[in-house]
N, C-alpha and C. Protein backbone atom coordinates (compact mmCIF):
# COMPACT_ATOMS: atom_id res chain seq x y z
N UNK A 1 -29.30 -19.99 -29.53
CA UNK A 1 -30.48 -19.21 -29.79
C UNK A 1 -30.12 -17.74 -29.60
N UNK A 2 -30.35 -16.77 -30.87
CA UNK A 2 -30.11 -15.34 -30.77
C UNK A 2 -31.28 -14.99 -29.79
N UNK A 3 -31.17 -13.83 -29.11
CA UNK A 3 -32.28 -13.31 -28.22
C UNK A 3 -31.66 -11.76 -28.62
N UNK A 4 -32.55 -10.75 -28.79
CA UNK A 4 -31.94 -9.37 -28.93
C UNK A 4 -33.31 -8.60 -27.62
N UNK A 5 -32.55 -7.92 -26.60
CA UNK A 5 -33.31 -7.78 -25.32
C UNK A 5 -32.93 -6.12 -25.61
N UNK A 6 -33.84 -5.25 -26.13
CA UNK A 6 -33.84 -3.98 -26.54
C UNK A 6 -34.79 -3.28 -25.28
N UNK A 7 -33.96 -2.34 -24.23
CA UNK A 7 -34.90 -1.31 -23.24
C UNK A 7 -33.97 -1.15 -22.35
N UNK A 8 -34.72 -0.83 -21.41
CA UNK A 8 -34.13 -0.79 -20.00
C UNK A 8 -33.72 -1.86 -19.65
N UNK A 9 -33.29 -2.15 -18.37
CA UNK A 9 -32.31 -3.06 -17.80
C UNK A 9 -32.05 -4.11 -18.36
N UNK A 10 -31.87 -3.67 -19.57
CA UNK A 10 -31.21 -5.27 -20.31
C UNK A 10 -30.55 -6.46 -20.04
N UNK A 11 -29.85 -6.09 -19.15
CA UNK A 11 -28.88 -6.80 -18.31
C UNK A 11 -29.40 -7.37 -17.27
N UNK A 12 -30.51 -6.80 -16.40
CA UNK A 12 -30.95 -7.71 -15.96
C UNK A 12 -32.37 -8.55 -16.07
N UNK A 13 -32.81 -8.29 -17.51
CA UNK A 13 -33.74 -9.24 -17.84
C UNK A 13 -33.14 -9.92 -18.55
N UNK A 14 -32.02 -9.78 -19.46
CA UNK A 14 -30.84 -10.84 -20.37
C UNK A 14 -31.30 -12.15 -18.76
N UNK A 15 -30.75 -11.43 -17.29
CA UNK A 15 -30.59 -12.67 -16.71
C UNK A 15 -31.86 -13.82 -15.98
N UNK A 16 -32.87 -12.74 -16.18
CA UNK A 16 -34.25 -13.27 -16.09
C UNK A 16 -34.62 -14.30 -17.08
N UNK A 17 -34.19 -13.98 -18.35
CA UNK A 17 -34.77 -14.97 -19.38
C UNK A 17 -33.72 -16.06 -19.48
N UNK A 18 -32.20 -16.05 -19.27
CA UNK A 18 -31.75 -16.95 -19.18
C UNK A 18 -31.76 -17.77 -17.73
N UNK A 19 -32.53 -17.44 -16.69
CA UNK A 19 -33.06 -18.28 -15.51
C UNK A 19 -34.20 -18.92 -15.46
N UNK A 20 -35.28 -18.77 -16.44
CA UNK A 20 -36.68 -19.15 -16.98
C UNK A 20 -36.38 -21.16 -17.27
N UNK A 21 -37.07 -21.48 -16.98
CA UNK A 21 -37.03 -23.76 -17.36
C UNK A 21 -36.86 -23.47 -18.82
N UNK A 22 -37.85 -22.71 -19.60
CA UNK A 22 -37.37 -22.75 -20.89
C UNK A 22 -36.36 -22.65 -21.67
N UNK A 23 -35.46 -21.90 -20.64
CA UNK A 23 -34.20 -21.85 -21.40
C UNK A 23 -33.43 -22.52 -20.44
N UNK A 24 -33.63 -23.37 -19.84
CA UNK A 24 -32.40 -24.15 -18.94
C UNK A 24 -31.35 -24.76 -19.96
N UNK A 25 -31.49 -25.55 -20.68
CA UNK A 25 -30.89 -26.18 -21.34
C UNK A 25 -30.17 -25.54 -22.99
N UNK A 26 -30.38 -24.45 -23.24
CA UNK A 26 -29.97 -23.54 -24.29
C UNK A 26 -29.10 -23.18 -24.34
N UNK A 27 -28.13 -23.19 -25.55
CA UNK A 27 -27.23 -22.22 -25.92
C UNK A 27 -27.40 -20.73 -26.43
N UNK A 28 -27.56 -19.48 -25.11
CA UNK A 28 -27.92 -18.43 -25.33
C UNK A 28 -27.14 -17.18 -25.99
N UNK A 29 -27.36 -16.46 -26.92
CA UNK A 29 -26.86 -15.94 -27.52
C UNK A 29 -27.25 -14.61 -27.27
N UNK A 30 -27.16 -13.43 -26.32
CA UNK A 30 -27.71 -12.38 -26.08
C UNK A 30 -27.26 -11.08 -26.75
N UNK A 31 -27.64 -10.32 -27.53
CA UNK A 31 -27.74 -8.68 -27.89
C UNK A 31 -28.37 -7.79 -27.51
N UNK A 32 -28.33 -6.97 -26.41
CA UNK A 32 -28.58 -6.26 -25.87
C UNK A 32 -28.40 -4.39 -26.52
N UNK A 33 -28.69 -4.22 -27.16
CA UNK A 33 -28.55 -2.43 -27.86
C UNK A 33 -29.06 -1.68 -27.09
N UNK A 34 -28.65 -0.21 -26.86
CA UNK A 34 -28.63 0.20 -25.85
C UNK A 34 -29.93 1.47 -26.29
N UNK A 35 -29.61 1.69 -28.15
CA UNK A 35 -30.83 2.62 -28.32
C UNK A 35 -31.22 2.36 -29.66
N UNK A 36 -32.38 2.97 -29.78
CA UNK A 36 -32.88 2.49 -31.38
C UNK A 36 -32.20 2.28 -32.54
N UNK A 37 -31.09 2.80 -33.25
CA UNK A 37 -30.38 2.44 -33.64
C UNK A 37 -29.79 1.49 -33.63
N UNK A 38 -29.38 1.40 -32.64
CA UNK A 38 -28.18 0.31 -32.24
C UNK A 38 -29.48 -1.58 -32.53
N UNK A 39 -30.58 -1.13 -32.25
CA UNK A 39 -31.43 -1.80 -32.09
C UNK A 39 -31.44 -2.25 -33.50
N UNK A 40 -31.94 -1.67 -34.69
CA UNK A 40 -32.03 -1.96 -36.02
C UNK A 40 -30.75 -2.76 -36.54
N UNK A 41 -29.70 -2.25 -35.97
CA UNK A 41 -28.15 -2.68 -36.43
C UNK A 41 -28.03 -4.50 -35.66
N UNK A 42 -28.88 -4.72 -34.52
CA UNK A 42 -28.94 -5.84 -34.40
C UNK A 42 -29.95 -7.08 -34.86
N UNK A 43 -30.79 -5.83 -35.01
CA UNK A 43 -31.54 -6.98 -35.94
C UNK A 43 -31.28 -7.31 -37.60
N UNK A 44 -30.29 -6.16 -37.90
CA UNK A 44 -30.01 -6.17 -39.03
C UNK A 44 -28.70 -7.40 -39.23
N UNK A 45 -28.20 -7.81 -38.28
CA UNK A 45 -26.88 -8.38 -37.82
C UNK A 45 -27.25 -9.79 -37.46
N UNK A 46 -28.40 -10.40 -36.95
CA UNK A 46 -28.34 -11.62 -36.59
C UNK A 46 -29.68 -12.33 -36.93
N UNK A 47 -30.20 -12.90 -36.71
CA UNK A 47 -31.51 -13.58 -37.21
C UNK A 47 -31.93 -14.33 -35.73
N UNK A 48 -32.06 -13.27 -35.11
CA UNK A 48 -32.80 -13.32 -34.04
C UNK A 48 -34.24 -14.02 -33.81
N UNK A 49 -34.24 -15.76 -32.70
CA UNK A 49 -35.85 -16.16 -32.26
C UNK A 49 -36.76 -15.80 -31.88
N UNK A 50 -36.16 -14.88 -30.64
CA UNK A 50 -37.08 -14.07 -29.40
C UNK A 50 -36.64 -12.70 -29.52
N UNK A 51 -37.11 -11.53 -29.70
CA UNK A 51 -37.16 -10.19 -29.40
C UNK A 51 -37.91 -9.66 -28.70
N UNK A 52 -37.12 -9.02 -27.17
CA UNK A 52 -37.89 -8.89 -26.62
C UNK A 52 -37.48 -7.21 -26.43
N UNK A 53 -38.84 -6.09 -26.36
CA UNK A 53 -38.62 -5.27 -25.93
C UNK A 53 -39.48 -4.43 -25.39
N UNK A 54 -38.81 -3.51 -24.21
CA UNK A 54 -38.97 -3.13 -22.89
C UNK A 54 -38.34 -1.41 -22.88
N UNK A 55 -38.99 -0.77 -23.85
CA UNK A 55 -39.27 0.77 -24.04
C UNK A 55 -40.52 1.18 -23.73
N UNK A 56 -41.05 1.92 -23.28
CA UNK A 56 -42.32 2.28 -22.49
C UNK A 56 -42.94 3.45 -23.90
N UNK A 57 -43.73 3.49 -24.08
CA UNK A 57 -45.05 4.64 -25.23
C UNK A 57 -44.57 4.24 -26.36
N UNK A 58 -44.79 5.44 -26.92
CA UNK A 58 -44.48 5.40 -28.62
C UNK A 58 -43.27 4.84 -28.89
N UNK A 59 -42.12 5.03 -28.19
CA UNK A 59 -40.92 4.80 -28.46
C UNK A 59 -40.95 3.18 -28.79
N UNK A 60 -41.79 2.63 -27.91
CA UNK A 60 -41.63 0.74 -27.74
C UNK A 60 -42.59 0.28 -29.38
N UNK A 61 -43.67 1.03 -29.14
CA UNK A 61 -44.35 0.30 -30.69
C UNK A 61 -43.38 0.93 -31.75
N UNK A 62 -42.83 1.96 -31.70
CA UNK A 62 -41.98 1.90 -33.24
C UNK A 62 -40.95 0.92 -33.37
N UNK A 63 -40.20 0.53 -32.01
CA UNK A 63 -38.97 -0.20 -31.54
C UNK A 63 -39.94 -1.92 -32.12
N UNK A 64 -41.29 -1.84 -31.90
CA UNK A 64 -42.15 -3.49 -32.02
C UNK A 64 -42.35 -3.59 -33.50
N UNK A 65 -42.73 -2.14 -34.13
CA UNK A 65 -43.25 -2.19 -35.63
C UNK A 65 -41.93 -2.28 -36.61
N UNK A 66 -40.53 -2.20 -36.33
CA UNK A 66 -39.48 -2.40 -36.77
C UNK A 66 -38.75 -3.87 -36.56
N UNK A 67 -39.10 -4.09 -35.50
CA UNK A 67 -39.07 -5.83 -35.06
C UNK A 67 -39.51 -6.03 -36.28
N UNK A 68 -40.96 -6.29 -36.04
CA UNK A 68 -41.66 -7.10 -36.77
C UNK A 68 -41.53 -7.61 -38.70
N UNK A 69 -40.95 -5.93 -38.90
CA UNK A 69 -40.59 -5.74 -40.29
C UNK A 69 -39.06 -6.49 -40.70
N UNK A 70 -38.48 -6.19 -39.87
CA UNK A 70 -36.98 -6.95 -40.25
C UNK A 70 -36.73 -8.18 -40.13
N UNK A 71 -37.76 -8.69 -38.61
CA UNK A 71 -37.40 -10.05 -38.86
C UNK A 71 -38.83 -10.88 -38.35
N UNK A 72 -39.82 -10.79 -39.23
CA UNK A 72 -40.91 -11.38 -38.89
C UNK A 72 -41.07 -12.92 -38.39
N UNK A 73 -40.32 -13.48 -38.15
CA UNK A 73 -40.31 -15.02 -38.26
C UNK A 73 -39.95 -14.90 -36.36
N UNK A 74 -39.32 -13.96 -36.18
CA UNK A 74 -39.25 -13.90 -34.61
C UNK A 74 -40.27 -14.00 -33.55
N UNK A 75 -39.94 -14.31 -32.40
CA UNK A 75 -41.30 -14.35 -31.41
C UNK A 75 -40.77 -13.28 -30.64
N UNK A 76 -42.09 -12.55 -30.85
CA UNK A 76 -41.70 -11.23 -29.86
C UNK A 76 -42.15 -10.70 -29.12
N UNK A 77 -41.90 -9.95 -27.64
CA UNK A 77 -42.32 -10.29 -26.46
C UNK A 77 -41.85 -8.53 -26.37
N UNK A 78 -43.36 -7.73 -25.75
CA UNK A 78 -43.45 -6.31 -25.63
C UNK A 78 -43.77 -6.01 -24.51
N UNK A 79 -43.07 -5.74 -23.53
CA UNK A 79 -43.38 -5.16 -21.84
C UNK A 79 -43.50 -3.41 -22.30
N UNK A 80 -45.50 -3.04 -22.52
CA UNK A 80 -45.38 -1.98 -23.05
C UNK A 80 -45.92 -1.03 -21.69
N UNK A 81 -46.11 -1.69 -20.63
CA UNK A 81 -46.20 -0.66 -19.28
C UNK A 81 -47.83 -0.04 -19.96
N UNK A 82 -48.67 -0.49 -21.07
CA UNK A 82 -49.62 0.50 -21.04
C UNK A 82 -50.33 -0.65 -21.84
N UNK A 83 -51.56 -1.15 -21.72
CA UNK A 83 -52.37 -2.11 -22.05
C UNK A 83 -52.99 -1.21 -23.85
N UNK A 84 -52.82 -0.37 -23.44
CA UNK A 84 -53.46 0.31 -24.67
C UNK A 84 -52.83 0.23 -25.96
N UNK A 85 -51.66 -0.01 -25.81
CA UNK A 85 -50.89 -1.20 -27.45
C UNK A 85 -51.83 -2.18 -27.95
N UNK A 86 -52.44 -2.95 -26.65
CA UNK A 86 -53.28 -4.36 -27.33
C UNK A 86 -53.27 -4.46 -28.92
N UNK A 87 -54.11 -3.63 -29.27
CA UNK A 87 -54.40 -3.86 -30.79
C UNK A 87 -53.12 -3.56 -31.60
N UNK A 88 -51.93 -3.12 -31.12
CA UNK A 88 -51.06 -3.01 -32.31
C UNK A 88 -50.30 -3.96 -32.34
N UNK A 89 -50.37 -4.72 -30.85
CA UNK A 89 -49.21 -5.91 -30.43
C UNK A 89 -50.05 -7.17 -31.09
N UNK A 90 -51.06 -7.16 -32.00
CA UNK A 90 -51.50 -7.88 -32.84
C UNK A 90 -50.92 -7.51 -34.33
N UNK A 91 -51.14 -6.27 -34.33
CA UNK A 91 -50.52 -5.95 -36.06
C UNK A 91 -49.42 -6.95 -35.83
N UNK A 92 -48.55 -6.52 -35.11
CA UNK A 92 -47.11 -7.11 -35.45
C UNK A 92 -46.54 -8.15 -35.26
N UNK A 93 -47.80 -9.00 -34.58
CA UNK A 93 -48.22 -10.25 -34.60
C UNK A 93 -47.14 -10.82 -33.29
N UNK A 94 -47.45 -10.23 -32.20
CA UNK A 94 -46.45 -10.12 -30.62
C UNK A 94 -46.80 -11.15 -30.39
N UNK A 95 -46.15 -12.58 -29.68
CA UNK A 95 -46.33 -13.48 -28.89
C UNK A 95 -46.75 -12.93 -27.77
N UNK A 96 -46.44 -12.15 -26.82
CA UNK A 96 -47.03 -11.69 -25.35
C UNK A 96 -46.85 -10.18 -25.17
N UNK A 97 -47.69 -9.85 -24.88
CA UNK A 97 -47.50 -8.07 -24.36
C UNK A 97 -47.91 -8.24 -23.48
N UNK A 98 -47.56 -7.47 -22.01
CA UNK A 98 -47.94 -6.94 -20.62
C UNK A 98 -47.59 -5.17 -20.90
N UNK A 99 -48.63 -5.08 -19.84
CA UNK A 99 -48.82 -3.52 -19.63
C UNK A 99 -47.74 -4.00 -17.74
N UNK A 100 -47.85 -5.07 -17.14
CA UNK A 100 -47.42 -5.65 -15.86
C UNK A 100 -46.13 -4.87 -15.66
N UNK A 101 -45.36 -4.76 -14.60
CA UNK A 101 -44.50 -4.17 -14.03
C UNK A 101 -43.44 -5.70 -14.94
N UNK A 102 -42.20 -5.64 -14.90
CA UNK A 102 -41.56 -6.85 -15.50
C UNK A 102 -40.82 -7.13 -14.17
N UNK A 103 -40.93 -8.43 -14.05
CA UNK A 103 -40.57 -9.48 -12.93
C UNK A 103 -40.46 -10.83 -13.58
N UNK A 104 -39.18 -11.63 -12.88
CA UNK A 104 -39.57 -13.27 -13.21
C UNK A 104 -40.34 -14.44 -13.52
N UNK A 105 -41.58 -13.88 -12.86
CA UNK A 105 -42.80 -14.35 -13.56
C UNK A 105 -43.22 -14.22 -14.48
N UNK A 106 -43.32 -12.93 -15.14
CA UNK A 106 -43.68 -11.88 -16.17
C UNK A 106 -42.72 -12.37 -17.50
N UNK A 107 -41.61 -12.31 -17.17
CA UNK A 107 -40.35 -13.04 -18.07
C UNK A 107 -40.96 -14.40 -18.38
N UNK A 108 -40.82 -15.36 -17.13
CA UNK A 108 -41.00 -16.56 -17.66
C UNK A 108 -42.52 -16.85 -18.63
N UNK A 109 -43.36 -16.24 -18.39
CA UNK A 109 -44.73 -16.54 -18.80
C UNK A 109 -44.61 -16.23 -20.37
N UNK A 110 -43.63 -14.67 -20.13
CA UNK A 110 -43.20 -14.84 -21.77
C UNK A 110 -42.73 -15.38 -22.54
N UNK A 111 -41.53 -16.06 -21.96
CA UNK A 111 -40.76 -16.89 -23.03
C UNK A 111 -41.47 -18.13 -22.76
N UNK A 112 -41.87 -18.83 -22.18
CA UNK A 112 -43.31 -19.65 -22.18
C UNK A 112 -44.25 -19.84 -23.58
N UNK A 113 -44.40 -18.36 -23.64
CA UNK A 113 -45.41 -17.95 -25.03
C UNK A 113 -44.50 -18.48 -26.08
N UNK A 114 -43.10 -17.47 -26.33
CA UNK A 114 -42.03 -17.93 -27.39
C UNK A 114 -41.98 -19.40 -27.50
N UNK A 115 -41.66 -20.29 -26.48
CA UNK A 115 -40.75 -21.16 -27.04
C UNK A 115 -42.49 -21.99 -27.48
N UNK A 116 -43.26 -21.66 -27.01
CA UNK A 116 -44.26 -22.96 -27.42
C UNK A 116 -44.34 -22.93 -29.01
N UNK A 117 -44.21 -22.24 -29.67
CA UNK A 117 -43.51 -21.68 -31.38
C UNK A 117 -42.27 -22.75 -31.34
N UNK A 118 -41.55 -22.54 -31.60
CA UNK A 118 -40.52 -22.99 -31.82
C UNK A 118 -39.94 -23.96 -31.49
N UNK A 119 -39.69 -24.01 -30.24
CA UNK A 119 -39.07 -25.19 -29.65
C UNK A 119 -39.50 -25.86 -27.64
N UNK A 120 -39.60 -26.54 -27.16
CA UNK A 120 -40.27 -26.42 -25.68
C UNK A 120 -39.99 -27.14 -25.29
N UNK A 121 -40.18 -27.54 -23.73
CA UNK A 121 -39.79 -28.76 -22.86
C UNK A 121 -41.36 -28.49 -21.84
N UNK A 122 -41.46 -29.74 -21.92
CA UNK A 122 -43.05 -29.61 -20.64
C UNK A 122 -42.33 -30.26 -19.68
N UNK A 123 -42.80 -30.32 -18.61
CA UNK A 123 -42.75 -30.57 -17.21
C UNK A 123 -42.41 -32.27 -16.80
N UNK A 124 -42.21 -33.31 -17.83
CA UNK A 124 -42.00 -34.76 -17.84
C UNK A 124 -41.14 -34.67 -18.65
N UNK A 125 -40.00 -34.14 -18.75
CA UNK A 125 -38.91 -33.87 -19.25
C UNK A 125 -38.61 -34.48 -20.94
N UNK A 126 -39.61 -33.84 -21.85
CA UNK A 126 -39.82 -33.91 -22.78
C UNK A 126 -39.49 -32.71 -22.88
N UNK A 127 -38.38 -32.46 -24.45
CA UNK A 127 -38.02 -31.58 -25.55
C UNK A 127 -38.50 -31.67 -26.86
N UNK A 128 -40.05 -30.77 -26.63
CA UNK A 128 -40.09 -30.63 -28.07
C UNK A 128 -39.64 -30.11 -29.03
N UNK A 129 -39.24 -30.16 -30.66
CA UNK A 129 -39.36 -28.86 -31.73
C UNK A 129 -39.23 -29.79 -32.49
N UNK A 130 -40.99 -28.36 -33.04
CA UNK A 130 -42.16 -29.30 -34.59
C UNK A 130 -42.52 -30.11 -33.78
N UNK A 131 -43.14 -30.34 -32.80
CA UNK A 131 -44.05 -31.10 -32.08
C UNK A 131 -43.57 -32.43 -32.21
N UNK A 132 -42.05 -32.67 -32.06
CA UNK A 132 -41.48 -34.40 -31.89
C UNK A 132 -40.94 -33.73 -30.92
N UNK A 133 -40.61 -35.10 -30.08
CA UNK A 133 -39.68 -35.16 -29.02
C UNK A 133 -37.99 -35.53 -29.49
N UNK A 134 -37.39 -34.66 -28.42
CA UNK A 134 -35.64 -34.90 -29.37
C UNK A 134 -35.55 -35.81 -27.99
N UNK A 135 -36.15 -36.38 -27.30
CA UNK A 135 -35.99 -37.52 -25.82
C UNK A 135 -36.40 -38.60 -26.33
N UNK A 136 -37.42 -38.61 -26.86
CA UNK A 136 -38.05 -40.39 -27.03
C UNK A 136 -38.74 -40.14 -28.70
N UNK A 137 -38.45 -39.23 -29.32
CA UNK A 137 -38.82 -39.43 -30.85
C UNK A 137 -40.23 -39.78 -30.96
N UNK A 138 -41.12 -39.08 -29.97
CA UNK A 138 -42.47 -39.34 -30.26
C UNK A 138 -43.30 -37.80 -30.43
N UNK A 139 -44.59 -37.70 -31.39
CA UNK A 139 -45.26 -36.88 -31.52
C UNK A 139 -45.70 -36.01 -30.46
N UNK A 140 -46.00 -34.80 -30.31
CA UNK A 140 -46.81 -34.80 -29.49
C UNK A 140 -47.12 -33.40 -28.93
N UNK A 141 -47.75 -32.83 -28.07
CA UNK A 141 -47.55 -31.34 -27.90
C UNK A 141 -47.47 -31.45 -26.29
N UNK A 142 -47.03 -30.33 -25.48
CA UNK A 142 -46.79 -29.87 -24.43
C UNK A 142 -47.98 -29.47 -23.57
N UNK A 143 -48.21 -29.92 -22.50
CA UNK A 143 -49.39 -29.01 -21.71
C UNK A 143 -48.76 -28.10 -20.92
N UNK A 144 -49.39 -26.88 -21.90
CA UNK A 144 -48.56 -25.76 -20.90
C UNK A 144 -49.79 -24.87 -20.07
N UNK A 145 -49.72 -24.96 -19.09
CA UNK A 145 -51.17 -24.00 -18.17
C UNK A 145 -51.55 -22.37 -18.75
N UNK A 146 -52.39 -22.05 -19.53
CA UNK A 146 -52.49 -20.81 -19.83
C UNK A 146 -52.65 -19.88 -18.35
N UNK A 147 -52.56 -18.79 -19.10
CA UNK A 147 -53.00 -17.68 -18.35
C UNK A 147 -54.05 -17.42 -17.46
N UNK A 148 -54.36 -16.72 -16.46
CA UNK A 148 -55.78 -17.23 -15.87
C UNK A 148 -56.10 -18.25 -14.77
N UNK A 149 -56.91 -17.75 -14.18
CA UNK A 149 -57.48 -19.31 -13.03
C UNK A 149 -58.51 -20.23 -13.19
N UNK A 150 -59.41 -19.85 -14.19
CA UNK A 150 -60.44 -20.65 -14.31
C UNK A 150 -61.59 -20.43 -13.88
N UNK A 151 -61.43 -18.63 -13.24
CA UNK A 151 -62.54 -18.30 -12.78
C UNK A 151 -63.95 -17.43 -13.92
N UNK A 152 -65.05 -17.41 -13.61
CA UNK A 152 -65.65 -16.15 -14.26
C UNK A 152 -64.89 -14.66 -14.32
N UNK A 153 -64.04 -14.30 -13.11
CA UNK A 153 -63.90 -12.80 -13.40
C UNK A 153 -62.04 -13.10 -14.09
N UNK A 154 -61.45 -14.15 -14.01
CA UNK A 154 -60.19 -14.89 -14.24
C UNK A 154 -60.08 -15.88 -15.41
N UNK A 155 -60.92 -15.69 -16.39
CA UNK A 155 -60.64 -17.16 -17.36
C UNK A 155 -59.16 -17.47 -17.66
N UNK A 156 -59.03 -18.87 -18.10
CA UNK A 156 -57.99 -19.28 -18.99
C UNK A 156 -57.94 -18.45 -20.36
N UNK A 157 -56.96 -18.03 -20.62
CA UNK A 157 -56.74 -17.19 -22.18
C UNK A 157 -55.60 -18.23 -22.66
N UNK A 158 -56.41 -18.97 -23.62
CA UNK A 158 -55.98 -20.30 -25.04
C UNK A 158 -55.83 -19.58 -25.89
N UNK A 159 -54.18 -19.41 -25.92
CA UNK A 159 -53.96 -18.69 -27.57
C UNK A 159 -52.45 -19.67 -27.97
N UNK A 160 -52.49 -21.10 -27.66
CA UNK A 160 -52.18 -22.13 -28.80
C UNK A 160 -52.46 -23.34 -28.87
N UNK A 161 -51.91 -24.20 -29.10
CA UNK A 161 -52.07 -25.90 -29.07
C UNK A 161 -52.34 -26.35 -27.82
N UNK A 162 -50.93 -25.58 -27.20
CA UNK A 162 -50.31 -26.40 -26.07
C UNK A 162 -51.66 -26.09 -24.78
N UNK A 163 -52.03 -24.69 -25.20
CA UNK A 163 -53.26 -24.48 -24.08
C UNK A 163 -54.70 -25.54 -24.21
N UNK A 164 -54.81 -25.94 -25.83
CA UNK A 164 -55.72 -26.44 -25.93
C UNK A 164 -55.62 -27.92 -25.25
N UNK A 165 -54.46 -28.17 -25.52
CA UNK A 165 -53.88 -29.71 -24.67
C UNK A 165 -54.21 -30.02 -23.25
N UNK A 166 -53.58 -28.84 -22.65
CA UNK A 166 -53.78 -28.62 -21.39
C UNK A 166 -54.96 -28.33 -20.68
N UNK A 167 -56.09 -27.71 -21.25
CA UNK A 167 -57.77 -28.28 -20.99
C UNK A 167 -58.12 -29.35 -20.82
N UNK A 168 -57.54 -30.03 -22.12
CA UNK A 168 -58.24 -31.49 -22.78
C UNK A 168 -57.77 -32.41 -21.46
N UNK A 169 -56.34 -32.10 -21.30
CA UNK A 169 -55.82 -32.93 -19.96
C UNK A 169 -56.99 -32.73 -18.93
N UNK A 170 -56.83 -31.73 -18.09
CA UNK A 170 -57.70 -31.28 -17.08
C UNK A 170 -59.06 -31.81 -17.18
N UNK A 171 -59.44 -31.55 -18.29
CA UNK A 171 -61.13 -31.73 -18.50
C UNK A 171 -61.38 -33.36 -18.30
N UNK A 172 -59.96 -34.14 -18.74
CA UNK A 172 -60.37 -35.53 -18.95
C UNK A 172 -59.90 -35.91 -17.73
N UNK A 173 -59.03 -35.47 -16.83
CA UNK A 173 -58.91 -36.18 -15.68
C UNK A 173 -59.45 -36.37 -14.60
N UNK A 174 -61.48 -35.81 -15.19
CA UNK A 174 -62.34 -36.31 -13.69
C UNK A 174 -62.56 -34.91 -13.42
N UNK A 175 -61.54 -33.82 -14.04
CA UNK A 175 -62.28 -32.68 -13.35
C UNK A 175 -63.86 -32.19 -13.76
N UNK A 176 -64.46 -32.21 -12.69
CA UNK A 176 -66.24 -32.37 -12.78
C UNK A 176 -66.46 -30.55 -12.71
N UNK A 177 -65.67 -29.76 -12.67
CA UNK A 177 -65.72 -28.02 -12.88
C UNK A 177 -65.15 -27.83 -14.26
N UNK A 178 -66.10 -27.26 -14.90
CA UNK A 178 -65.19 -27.04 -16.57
C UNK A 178 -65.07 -25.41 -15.66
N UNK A 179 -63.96 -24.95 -16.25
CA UNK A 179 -63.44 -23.71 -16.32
C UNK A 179 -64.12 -23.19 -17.07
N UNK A 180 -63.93 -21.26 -16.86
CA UNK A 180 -64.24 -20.37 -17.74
C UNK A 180 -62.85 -19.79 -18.57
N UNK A 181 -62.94 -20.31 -19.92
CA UNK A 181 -62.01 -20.18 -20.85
C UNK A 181 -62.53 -18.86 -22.14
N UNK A 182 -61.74 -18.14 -22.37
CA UNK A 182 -61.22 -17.41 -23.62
C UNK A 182 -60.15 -17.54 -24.45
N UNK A 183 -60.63 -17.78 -25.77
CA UNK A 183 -60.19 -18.24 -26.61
C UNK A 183 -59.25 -16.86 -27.79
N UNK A 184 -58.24 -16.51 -27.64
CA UNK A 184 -57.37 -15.94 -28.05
C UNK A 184 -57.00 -16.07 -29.41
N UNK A 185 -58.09 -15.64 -30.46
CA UNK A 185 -57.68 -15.92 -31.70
C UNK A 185 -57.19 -14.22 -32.43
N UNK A 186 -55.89 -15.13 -33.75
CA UNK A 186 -55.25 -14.32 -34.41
C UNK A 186 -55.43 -14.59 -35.63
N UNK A 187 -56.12 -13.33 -36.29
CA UNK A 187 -55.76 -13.76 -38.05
C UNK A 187 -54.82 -13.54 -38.34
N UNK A 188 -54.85 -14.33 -39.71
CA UNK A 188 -53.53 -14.56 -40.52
C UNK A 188 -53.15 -13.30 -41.12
């Protein structure tokens, strides 16, 4: 799996995302560019899954709006230090943006977002991609815990399958508290 990790400490979020469950089992392929340029030349160079990048203001949405253009099919993941992207980290159709400080959590929650696209493993040691299992060759999707606690001032934020799964679980196993959920929709 190409990963192109464009910003600051590249090096050590390269080792954040390759310590994440999602990528336990991967053959990781990391490009790290050191400046915008160098950045285009790698996306121009590989056909990169996950792009993730970690430039702070204007510099990061032109670095996201050039992602998006070269290799749209990517899942891409924007640590923009400023919540006020929101609406553009939709143009370019971002799997996860944080305004959050970036930490291991922060990492994992992202590539979390990525792989539920593409390819995933849930927690009963099922490997999905295209919603079969490459373990037992059965259908199926992942319950992955969204975002959120379930509170009024904390909802769950459902922005795929796997979140919708992961309600349906909860809701059907007796839990007598429905959560407060938001529903995370993207047009086409």
């Amino acid at each position: 799996m190409d990963i192109v990790v464009y910003g600051r400490d590249g090096t050590a979020l390269t080792g954040m995302i390759r310590d994440t469950a999602a990528m336990q089992y991967r053959l990781l392929h990391f490009l790290t560019p050191v400046s915008y340029d160098a950045s285009l030349a790698a996306l121009h160079s590989s056909v990169p899954e996950i792009i993730c990048i970690a430039v702070p203001g204007a510099a990061g949405m032109e670095a996201a709006i050039a992602a998006h253009e070269l290799c749209p099919k990517a899942s891409l993941v924007w640590f923009a230090e400023d919540a006020a992207f929101g609406a553009q980290s939709y143009r370019v159709d971002c799997r996860y943006l944080t305004a959050e400080p970036v930490n291991e959590a922060v990492v994992a929650e992202a590539i979390r977002h990525c792989c539920s696209v593409s390819g995933y493993a849930d927690t009963q040691g099922h490997q999905y991609v295209d919603n079969v299992c490459l373990v037992c060759k059965q259908a199926g999707f992942a319950l992955i815990k969204p975002s959120g606690s379930g509170s009024s001032s904390d909802p769950y934020q459902l922005s795929c399958a796997e979140h919708l799964y992961w309600l349906a679980d909860l809701v059907n196993s007796g839990n007598n508290s429905i959560p407060y959920v938001v529903l995370l929709y993207r047009s086409a």
